[in-house]
PDB file of N, CA and C in Angstrom:
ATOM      1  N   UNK A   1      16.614   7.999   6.512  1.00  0.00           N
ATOM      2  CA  UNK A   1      16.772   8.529   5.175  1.00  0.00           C
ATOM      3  C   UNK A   1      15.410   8.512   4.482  1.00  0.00           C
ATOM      4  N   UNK A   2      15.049   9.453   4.015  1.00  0.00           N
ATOM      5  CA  UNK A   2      13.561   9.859   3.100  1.00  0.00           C
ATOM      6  C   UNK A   2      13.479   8.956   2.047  1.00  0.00           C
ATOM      7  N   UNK A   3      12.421   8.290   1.597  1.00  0.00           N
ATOM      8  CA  UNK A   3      11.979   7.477   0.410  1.00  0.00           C
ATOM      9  C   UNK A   3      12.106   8.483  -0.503  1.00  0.00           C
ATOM     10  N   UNK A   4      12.591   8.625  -1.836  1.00  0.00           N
ATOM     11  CA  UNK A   4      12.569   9.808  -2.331  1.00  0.00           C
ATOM     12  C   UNK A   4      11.781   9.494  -3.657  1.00  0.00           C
ATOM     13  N   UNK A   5      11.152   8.115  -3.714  1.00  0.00           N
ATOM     14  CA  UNK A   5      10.138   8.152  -4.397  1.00  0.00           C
ATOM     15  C   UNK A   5       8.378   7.286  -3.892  1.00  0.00           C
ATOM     16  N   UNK A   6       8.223   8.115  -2.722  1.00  0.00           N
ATOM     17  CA  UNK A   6       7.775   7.395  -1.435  1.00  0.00           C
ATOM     18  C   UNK A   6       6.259   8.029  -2.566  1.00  0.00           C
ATOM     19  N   UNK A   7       5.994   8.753  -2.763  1.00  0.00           N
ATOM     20  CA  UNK A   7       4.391   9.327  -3.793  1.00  0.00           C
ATOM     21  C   UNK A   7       4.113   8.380  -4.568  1.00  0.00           C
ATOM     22  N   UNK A   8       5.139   7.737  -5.557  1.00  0.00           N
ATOM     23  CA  UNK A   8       4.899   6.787  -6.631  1.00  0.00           C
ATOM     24  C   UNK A   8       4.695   5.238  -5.658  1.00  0.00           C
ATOM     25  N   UNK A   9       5.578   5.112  -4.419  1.00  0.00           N
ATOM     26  CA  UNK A   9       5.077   4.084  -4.214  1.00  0.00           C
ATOM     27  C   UNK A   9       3.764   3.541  -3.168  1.00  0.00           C
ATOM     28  N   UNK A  10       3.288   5.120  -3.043  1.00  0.00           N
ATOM     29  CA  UNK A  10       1.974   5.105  -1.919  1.00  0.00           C
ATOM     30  C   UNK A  10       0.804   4.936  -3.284  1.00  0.00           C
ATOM     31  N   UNK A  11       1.248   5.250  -4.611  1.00  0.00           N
ATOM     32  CA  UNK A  11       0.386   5.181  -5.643  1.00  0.00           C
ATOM     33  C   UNK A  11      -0.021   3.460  -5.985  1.00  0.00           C
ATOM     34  N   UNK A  12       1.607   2.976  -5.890  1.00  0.00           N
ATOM     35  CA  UNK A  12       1.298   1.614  -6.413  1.00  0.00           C
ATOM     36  C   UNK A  12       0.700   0.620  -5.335  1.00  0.00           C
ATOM     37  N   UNK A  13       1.292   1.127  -4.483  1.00  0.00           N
ATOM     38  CA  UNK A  13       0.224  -0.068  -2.897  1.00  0.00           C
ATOM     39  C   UNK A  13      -0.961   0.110  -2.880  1.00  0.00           C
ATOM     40  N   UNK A  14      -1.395   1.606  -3.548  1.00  0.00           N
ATOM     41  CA  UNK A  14      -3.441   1.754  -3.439  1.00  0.00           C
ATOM     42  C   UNK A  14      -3.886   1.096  -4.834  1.00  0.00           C
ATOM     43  N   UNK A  15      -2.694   0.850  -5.713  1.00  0.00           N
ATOM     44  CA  UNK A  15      -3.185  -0.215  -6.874  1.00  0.00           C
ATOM     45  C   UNK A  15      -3.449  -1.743  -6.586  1.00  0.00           C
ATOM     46  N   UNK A  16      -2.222  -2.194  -5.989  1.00  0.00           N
ATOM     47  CA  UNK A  16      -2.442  -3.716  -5.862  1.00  0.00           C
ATOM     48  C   UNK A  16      -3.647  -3.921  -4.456  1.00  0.00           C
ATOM     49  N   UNK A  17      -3.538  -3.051  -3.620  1.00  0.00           N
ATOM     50  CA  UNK A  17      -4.968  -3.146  -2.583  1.00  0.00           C
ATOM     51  C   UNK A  17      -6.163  -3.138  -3.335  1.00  0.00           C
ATOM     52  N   UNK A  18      -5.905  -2.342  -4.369  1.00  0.00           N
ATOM     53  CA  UNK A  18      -7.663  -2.463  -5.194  1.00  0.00           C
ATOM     54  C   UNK A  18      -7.569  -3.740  -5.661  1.00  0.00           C
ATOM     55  N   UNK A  19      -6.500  -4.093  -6.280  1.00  0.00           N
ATOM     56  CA  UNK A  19      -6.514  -5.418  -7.424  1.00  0.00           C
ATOM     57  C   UNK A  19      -6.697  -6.523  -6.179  1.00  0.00           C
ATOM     58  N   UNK A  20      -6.453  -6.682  -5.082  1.00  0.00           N
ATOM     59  CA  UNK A  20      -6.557  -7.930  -4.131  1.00  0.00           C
ATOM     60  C   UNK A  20      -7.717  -7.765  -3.331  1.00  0.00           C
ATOM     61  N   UNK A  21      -8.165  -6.801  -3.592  1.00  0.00           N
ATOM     62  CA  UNK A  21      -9.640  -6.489  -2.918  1.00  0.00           C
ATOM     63  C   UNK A  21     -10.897  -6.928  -4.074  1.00  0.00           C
ATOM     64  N   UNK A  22     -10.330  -6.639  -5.320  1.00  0.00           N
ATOM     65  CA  UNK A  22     -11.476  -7.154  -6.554  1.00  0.00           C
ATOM     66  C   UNK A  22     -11.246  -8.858  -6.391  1.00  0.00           C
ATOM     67  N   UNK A  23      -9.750  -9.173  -6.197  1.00  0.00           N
ATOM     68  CA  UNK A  23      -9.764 -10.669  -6.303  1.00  0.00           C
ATOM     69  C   UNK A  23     -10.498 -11.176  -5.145  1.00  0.00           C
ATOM     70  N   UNK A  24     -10.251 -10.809  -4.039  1.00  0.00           N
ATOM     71  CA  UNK A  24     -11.384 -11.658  -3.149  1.00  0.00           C
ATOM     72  C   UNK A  24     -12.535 -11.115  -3.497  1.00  0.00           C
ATOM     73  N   UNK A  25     -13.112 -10.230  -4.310  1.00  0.00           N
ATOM     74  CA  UNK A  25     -14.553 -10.882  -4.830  1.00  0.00           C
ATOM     75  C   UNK A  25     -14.737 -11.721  -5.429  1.00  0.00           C
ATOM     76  N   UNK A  26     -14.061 -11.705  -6.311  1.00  0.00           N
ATOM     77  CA  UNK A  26     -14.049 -13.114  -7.337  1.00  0.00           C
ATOM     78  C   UNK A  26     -13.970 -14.384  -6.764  1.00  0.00           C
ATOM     79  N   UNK A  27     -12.896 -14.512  -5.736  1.00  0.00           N
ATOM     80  CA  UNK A  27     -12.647 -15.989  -5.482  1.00  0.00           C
ATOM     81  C   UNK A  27     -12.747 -15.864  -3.988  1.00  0.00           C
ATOM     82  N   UNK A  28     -14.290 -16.009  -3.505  1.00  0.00           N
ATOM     83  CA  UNK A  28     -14.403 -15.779  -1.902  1.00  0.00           C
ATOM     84  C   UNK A  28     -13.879 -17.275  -1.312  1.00  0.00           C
ATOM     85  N   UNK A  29     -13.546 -18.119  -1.864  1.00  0.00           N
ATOM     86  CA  UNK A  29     -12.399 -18.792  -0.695  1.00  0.00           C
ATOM     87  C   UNK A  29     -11.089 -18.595  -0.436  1.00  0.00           C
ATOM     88  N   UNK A  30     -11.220 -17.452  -1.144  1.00  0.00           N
ATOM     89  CA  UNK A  30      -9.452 -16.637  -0.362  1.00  0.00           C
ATOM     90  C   UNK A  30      -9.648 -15.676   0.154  1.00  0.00           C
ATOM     91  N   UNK A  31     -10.686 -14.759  -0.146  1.00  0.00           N
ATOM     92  CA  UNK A  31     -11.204 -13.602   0.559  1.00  0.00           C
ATOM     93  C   UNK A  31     -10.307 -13.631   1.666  1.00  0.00           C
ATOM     94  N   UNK A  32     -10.098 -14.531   2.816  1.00  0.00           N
ATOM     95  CA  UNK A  32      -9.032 -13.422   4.315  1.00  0.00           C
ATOM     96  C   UNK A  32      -7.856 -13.528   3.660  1.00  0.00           C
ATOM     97  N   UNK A  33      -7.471 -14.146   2.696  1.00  0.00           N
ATOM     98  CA  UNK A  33      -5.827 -14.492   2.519  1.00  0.00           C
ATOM     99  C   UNK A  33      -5.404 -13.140   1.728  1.00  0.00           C
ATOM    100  N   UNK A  34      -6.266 -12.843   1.054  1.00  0.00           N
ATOM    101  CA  UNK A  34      -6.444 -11.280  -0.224  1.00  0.00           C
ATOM    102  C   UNK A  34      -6.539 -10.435   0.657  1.00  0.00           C
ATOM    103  N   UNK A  35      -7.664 -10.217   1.198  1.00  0.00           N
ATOM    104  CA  UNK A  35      -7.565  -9.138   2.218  1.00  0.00           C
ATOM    105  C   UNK A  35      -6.572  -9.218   3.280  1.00  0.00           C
ATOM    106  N   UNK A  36      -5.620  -9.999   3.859  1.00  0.00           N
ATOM    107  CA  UNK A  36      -4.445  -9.601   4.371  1.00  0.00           C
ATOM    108  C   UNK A  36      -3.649  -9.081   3.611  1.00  0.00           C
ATOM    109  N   UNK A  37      -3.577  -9.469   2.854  1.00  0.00           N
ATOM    110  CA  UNK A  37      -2.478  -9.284   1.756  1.00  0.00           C
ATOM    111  C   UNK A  37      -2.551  -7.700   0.927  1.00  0.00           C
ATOM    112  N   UNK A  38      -3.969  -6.992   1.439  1.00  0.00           N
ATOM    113  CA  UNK A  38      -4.225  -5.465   1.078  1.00  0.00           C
ATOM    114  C   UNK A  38      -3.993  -5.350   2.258  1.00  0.00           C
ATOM    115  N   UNK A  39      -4.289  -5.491   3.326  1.00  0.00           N
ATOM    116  CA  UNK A  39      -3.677  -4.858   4.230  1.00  0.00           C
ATOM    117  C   UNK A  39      -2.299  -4.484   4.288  1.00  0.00           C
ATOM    118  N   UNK A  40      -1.864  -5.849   4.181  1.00  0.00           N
ATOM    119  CA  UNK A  40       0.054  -5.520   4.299  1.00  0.00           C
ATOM    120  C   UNK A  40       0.232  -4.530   3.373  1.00  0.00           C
ATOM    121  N   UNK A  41      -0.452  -4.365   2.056  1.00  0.00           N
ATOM    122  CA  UNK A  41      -0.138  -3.316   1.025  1.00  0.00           C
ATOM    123  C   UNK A  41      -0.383  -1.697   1.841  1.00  0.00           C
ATOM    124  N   UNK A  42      -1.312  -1.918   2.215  1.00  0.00           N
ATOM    125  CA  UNK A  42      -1.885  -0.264   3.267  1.00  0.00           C
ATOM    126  C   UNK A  42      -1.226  -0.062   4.059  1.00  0.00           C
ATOM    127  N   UNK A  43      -0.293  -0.948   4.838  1.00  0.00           N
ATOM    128  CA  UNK A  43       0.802  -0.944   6.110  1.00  0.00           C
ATOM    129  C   UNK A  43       1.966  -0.321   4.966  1.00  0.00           C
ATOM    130  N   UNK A  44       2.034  -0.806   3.787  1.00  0.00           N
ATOM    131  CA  UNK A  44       3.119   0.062   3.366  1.00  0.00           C
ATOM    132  C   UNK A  44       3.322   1.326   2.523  1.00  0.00           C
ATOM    133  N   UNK A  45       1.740   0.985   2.028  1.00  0.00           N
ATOM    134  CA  UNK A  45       1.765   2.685   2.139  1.00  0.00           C
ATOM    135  C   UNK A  45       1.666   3.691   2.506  1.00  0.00           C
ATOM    136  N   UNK A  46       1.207   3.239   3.913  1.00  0.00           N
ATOM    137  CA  UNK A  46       1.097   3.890   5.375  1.00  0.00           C
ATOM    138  C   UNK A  46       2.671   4.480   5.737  1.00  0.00           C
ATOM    139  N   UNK A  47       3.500   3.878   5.514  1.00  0.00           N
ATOM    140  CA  UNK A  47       5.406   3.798   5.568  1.00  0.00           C
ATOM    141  C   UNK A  47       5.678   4.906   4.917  1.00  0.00           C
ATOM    142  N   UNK A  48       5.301   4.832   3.122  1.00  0.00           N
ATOM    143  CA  UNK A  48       5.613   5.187   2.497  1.00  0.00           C
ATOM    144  C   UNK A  48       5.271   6.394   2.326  1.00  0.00           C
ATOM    145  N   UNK A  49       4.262   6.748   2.739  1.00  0.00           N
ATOM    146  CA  UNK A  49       3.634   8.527   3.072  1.00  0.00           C
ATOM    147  C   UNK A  49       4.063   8.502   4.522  1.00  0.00           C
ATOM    148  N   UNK A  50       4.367   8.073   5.535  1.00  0.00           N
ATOM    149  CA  UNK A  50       5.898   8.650   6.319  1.00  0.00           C
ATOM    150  C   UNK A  50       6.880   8.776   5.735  1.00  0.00           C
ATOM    151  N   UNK A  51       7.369   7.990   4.926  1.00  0.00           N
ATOM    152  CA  UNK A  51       8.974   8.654   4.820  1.00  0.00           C
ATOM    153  C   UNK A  51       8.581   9.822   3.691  1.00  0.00           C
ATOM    154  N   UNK A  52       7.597   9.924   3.123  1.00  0.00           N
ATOM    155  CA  UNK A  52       7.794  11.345   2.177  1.00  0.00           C
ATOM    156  C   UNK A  52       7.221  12.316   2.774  1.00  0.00           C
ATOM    157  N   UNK A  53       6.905  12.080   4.007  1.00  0.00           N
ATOM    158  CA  UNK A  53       6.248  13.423   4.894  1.00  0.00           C
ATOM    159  C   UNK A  53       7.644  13.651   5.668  1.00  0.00           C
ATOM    160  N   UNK A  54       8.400  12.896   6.293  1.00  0.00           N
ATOM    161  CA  UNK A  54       9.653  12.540   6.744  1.00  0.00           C
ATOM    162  C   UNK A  54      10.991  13.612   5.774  1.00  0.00           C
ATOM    163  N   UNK A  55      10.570  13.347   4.578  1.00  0.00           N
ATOM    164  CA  UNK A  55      11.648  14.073   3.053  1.00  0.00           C
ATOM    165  C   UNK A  55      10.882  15.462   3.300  1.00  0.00           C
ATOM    166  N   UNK A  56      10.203  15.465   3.624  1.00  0.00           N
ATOM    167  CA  UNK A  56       9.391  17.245   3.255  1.00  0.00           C
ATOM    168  C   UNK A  56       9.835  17.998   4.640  1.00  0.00           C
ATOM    169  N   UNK A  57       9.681  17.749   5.832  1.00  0.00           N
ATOM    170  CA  UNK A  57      10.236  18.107   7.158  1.00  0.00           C
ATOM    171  C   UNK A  57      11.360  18.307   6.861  1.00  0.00           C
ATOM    172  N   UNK A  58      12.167  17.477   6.597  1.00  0.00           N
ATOM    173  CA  UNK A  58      14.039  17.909   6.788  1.00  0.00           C
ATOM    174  C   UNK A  58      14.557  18.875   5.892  1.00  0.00           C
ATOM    175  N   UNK A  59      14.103  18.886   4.941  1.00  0.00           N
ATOM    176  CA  UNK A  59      15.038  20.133   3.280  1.00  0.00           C
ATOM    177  C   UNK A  59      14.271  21.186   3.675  1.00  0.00           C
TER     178      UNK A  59
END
């Protein structure tokens, strides 16, 4: 089944990846823990522009 608001949420995962990417500048003794933690955000917005490429194929 298509995310049918899969745009708004590929918007908000490239928000909190910026915001956890500024925080491990700030506080480089978390730096890998932040930067996993944008990653997992990019893994889902990676998802999330599949399933709305996924919604555009089928209709």
């Amino acid at each position: 089944m298509p995310l049918s608001n899969a745009t708004r949420w590929a918007e908000i995962c490239e928000i909190q990846t910026s915001l956890m990417r500024d925080l491990a500048d700030k506080f480089p003794q978390r730096r890998q823990q932040l930067h996993n933690i944008a990653d997992g955000w990019q893994s889902v917005k990676k998802q999330a522009q599949e399933q709305s490429l996924t919604g555009l194929s089928t209709k």
